[in-house]
C-alpha atoms as a PDB file:
ATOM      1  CA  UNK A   1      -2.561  84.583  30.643  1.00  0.00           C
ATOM      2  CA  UNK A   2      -0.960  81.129  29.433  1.00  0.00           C
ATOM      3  CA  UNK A   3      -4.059  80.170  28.102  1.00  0.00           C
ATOM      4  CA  UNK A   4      -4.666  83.549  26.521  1.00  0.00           C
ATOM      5  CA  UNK A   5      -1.523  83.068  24.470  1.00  0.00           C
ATOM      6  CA  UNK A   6      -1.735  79.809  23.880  1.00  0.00           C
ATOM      7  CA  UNK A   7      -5.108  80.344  21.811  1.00  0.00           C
ATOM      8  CA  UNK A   8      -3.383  83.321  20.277  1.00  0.00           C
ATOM      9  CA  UNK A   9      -0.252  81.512  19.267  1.00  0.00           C
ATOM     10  CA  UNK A  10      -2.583  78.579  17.679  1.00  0.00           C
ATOM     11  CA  UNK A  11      -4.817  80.958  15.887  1.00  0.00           C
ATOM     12  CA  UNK A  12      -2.352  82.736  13.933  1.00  0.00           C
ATOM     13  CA  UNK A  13      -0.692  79.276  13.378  1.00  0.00           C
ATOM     14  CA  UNK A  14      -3.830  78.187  12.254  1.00  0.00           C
ATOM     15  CA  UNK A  15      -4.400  80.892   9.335  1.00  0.00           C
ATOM     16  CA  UNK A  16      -0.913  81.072   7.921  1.00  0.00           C
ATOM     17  CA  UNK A  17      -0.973  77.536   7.771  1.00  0.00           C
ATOM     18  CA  UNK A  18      -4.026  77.600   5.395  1.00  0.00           C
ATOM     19  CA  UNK A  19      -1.937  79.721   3.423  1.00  0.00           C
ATOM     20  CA  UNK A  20       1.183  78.256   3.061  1.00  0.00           C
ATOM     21  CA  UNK A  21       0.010  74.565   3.715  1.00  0.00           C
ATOM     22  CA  UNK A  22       1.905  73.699   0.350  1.00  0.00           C
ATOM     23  CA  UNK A  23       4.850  75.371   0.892  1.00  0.00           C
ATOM     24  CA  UNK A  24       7.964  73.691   2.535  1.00  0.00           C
ATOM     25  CA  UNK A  25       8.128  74.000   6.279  1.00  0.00           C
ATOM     26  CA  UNK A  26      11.564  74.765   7.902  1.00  0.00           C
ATOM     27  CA  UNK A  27      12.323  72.334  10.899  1.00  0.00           C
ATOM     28  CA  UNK A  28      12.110  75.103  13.755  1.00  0.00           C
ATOM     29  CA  UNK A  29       8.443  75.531  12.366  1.00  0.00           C
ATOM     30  CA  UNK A  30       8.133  72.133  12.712  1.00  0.00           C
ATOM     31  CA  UNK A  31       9.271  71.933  15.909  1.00  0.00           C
ATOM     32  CA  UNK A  32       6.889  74.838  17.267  1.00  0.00           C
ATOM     33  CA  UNK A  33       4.496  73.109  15.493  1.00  0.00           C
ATOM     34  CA  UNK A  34       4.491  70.318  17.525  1.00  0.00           C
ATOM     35  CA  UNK A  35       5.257  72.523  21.008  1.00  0.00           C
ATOM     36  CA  UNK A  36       2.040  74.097  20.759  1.00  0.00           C
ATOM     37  CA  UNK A  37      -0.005  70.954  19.659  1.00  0.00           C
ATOM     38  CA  UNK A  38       1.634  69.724  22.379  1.00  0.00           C
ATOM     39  CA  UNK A  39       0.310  72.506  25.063  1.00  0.00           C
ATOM     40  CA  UNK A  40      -2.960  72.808  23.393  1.00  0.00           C
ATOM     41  CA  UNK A  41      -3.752  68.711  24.481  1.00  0.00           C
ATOM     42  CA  UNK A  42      -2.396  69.026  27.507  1.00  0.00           C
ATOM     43  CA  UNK A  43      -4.895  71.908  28.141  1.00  0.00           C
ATOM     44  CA  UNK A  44      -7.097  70.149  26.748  1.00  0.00           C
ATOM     45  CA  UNK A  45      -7.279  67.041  28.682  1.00  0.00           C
ATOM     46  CA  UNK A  46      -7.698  68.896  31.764  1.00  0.00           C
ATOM     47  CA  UNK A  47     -11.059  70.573  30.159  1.00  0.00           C
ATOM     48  CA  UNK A  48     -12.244  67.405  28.240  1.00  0.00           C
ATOM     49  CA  UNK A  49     -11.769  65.719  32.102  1.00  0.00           C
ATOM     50  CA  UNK A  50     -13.990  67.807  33.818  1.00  0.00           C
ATOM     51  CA  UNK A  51     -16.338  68.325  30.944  1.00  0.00           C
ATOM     52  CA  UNK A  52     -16.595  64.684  30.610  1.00  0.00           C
ATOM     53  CA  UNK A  53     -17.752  63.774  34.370  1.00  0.00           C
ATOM     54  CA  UNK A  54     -20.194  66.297  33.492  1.00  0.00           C
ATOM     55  CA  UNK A  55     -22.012  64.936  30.853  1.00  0.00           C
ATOM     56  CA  UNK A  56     -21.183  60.832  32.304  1.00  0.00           C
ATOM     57  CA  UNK A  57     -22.979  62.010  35.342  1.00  0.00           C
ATOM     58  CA  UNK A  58     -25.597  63.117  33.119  1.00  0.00           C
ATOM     59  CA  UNK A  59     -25.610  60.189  30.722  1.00  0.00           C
ATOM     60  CA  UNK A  60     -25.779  57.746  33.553  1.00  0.00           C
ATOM     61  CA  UNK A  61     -28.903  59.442  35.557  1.00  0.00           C
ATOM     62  CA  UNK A  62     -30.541  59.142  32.033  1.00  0.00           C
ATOM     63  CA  UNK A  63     -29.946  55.432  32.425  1.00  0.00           C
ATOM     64  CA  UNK A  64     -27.227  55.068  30.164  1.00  0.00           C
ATOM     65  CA  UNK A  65     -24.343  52.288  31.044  1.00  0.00           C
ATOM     66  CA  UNK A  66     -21.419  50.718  29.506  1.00  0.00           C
ATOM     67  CA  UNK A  67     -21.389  46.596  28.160  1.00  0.00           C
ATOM     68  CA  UNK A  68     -18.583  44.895  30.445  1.00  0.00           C
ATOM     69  CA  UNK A  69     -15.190  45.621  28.923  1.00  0.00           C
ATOM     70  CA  UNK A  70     -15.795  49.071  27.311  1.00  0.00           C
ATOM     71  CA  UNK A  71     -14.278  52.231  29.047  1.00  0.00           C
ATOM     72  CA  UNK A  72     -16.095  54.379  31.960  1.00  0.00           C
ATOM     73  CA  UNK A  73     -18.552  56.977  30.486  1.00  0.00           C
ATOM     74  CA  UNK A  74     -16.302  59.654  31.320  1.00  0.00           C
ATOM     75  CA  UNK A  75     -13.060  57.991  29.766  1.00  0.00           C
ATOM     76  CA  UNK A  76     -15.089  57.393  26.603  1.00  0.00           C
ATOM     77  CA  UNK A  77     -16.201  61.102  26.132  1.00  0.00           C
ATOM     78  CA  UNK A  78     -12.669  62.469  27.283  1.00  0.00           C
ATOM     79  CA  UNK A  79     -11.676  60.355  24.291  1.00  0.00           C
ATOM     80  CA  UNK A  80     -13.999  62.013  21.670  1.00  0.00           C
ATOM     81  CA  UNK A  81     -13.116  65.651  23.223  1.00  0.00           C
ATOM     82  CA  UNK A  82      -9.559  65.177  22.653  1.00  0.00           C
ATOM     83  CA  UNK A  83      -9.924  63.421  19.371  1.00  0.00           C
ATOM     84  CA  UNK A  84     -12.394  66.216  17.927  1.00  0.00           C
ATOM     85  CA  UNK A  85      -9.225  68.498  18.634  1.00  0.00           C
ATOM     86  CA  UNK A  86      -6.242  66.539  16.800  1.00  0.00           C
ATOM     87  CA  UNK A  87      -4.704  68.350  14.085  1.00  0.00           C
ATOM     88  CA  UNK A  88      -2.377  66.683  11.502  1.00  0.00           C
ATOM     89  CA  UNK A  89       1.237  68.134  10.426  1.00  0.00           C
ATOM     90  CA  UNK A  90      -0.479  70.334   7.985  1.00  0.00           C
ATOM     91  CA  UNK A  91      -2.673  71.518  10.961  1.00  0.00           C
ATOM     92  CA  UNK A  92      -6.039  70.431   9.425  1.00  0.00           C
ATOM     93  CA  UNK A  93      -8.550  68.196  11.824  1.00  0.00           C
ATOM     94  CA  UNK A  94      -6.889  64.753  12.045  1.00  0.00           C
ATOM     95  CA  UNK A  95     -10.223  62.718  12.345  1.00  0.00           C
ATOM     96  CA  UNK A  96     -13.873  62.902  11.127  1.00  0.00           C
ATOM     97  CA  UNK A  97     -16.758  61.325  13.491  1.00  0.00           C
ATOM     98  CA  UNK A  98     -19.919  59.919  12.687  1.00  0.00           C
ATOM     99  CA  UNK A  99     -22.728  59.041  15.478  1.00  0.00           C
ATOM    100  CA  UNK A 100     -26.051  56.590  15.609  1.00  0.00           C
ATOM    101  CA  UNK A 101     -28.167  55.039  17.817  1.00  0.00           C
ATOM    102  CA  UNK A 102     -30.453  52.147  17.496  1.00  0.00           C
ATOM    103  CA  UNK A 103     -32.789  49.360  19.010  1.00  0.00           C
ATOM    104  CA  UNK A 104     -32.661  45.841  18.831  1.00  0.00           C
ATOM    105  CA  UNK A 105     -34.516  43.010  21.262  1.00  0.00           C
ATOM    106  CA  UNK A 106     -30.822  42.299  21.887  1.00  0.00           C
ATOM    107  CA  UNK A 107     -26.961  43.834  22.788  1.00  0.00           C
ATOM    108  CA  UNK A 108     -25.052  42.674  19.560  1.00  0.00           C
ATOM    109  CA  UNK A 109     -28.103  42.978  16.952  1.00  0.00           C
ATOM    110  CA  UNK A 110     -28.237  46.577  18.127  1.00  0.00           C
ATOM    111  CA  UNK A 111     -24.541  47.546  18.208  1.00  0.00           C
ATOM    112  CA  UNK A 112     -24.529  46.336  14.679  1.00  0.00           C
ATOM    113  CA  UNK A 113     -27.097  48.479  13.106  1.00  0.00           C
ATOM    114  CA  UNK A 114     -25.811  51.584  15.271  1.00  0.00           C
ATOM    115  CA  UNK A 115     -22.235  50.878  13.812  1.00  0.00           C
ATOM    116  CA  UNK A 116     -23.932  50.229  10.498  1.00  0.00           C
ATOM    117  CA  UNK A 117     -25.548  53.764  10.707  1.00  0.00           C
ATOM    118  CA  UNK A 118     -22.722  55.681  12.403  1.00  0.00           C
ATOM    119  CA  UNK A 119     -20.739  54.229   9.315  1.00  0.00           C
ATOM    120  CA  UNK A 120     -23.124  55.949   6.867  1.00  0.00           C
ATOM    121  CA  UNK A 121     -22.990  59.494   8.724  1.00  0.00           C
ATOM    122  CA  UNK A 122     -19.474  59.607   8.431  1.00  0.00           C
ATOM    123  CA  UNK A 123     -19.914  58.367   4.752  1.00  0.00           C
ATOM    124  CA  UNK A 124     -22.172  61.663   4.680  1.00  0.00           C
ATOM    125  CA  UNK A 125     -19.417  63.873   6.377  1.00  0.00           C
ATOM    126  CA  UNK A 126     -16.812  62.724   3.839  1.00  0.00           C
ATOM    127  CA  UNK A 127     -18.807  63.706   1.269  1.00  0.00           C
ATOM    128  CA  UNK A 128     -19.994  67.459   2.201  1.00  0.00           C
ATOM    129  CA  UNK A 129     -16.550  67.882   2.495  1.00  0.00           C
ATOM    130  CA  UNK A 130     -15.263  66.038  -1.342  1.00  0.00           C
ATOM    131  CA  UNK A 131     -18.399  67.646  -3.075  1.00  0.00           C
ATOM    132  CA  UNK A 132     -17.654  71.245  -2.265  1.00  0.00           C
ATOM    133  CA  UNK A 133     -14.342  70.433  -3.086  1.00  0.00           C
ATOM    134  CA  UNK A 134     -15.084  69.081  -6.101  1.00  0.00           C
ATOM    135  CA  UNK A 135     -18.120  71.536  -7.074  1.00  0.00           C
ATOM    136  CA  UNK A 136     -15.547  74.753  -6.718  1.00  0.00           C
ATOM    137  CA  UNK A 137     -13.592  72.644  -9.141  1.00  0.00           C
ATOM    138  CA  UNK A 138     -15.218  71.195 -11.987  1.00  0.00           C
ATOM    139  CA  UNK A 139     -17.150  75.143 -12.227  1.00  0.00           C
ATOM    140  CA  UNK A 140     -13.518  76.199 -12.903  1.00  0.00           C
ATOM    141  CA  UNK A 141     -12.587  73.682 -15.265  1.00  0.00           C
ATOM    142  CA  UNK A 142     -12.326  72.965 -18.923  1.00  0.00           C
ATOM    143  CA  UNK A 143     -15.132  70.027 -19.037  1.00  0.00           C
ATOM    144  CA  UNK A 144     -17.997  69.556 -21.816  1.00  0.00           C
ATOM    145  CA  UNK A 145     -21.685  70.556 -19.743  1.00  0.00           C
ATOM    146  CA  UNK A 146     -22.564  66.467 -19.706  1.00  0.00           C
ATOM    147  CA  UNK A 147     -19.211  65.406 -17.940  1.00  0.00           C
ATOM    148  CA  UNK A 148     -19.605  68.189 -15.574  1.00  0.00           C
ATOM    149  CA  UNK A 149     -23.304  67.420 -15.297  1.00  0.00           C
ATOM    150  CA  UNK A 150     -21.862  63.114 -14.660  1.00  0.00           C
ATOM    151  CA  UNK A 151     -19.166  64.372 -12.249  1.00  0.00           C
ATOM    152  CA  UNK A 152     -21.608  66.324  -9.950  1.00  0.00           C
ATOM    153  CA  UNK A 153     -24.538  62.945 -10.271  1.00  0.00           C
ATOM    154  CA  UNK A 154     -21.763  60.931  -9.075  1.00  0.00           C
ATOM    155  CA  UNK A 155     -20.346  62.983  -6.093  1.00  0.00           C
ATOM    156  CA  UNK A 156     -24.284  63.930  -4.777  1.00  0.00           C
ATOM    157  CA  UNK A 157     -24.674  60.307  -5.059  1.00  0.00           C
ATOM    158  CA  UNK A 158     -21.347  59.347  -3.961  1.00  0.00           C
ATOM    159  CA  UNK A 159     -22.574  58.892  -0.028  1.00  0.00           C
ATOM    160  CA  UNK A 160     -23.013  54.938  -0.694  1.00  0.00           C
ATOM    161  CA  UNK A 161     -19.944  54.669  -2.900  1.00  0.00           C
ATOM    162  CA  UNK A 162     -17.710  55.934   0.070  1.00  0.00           C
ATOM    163  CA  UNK A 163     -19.631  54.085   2.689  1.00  0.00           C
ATOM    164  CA  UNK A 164     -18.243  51.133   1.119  1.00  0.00           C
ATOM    165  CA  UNK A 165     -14.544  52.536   0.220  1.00  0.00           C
ATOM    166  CA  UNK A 166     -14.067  53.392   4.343  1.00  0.00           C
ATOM    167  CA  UNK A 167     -11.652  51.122   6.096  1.00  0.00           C
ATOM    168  CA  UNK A 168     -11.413  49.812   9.432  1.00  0.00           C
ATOM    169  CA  UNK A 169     -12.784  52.295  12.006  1.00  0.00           C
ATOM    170  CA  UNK A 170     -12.261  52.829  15.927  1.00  0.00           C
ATOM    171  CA  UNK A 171     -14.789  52.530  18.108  1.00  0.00           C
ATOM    172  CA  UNK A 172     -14.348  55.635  20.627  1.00  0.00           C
ATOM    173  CA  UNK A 173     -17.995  55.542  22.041  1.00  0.00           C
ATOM    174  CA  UNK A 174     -20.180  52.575  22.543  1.00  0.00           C
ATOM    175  CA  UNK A 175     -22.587  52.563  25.817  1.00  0.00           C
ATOM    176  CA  UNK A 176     -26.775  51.307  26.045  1.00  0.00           C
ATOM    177  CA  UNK A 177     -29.427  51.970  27.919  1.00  0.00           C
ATOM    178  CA  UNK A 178     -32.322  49.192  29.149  1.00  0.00           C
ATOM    179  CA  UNK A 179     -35.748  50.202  27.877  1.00  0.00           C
ATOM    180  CA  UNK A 180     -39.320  49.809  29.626  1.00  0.00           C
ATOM    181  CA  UNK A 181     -39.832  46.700  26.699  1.00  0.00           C
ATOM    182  CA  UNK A 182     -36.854  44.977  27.783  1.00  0.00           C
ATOM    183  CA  UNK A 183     -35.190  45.773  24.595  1.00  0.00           C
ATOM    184  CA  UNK A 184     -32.068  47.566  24.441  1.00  0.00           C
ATOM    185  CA  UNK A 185     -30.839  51.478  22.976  1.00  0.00           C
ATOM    186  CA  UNK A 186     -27.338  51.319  22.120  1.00  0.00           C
ATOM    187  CA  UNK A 187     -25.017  54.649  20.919  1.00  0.00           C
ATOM    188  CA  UNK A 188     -21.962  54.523  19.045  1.00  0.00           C
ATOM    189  CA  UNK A 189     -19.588  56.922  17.759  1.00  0.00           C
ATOM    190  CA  UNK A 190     -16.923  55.964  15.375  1.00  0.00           C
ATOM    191  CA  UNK A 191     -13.659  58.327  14.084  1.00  0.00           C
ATOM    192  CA  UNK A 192     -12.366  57.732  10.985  1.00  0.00           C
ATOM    193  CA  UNK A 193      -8.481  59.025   9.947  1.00  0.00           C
ATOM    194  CA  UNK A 194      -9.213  62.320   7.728  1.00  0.00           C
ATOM    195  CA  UNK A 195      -6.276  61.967   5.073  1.00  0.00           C
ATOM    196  CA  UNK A 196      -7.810  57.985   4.794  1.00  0.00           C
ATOM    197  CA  UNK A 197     -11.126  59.459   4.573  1.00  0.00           C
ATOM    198  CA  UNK A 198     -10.727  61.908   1.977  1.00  0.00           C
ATOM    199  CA  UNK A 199      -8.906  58.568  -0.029  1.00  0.00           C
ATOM    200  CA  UNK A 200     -11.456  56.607   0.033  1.00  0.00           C
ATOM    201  CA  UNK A 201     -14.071  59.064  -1.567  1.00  0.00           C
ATOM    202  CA  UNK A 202     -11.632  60.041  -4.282  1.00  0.00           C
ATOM    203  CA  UNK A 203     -11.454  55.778  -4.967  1.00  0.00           C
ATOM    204  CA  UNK A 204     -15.490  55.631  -4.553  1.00  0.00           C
ATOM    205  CA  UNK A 205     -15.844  58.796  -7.026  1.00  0.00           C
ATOM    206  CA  UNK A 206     -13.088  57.660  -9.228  1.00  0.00           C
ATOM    207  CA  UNK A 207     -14.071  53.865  -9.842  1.00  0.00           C
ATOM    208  CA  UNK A 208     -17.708  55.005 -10.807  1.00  0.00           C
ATOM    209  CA  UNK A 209     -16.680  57.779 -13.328  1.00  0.00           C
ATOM    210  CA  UNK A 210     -14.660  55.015 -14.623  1.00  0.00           C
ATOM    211  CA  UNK A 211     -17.861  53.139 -14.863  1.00  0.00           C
ATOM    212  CA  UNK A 212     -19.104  55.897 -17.019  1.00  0.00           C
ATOM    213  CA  UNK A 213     -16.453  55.780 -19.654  1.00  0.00           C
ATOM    214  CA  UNK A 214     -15.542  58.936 -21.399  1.00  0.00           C
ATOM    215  CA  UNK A 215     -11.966  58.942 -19.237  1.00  0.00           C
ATOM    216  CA  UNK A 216     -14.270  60.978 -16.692  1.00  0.00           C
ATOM    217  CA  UNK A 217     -12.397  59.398 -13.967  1.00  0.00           C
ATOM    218  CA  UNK A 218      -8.595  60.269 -15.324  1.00  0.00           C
ATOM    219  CA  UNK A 219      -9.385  63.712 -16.701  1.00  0.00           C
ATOM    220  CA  UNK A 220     -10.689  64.355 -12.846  1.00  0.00           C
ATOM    221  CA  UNK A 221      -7.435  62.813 -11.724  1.00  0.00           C
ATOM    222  CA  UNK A 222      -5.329  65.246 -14.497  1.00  0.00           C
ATOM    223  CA  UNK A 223      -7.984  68.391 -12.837  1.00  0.00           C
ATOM    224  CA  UNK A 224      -7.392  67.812  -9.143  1.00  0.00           C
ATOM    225  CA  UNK A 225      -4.165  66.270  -9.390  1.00  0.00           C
ATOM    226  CA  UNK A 226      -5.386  63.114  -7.498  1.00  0.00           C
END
């Protein structure tokens, strides 16, 4: 029955929240706010534990195991699980993920190019999100058909422009496996802070518009009220 309301309580928090994100929230809203985020990790850890041995257990029969240093399997994935969940103060996901693996003859050349990749699926995540953002936008806006036509070119091609805008990210799963050939698989999975995300794709977007001259880059600013 706790549970029950618990997922009740959230859900209706969750859609009058997207309704009155902008408006000012009174301190005892805060404060449930944070009661229930509160209950819904706790809950939350418990699952995420017993999922997690789960799929480690699984993971490791598959011949996957972790470079000296890094956290157990389980730890690792109990990470992700609770991460995935994490909502901000304005109740929106807290963190976006990206996920790659790769091959190389050796540990470090491998990790590199998985990191590399993971990097440019978050990249790609950032920017599903920013271009149907900006789409719904710039349809309902007062811009001539060639600076709507630019605006749209640079946010399609915007997933290499935001690659290289993202900041320092954390690590949360990093594990390898031995193959037959003696050289070596290695996963990552990286989480990136959403608000810092969504920041660094309006800077990628913004700095090429600006590129493009015709005050493209303001006049999305003045729109969007970036």
């Amino acid at each position: 029955m706790k549970t029950y309301l618990l997922k009740v309580a959230l859900v209706s928090l969750l859609f009058s929240s997207t309704i009155t994100v902008s408006a000012q929230i009174s301190k005892e809203q805060l404060q449930e706010r944070k009661e229930l985020q509160k209950m819904a990790k706790n809950e939350l850890k418990q699952k995420a534990s017993k999922d997690a041995r789960k799929e480690a257990k699984r993971l490791q029969k598959d011949g996957w195991q972790i470079a000296p240093g890094s956290l157990p399997i389980e730890k690792q994935l109990d990470r992700v699980y609770i991460m995935k969940y994490e909502i901000d103060d304005d109740m929106f996901p807290k963190w976006i993920m990206g996920e790659a693996m790769s091959i190389g003859e050796n540990y470090d050349a491998a990790k590199i190019q998985a990191i590399a990749l993971a990097k440019q699926n978050l990249a790609g995540e950032i920017q599903t999100e920013i271009t149907a953002l900006l789409e719904n936008n710039v349809d309902n806006k007062q811009l001539a058909p060639e600076q709507a036509a630019s605006v749209v070119k640079t946010i399609s091609a915007g997933k290499q422009l935001i690659s290289q805008n993202i900041g320092r990210t954390i690590t949360v799963i990093e594990m390898y496996r031995p193959l037959k050939n003696k050289n070596k698989e290695v996963r990552v999975q990286i989480a990136y802070n959403s608000k810092m995300a969504k920041e660094a794709a309006k800077k990628a977007i913004r700095d090429d518009l600006e590129k493009q001259g015709d005050d493209l880059g303001k006049k999305l600013d003045e729109m969007l009220g970036w």
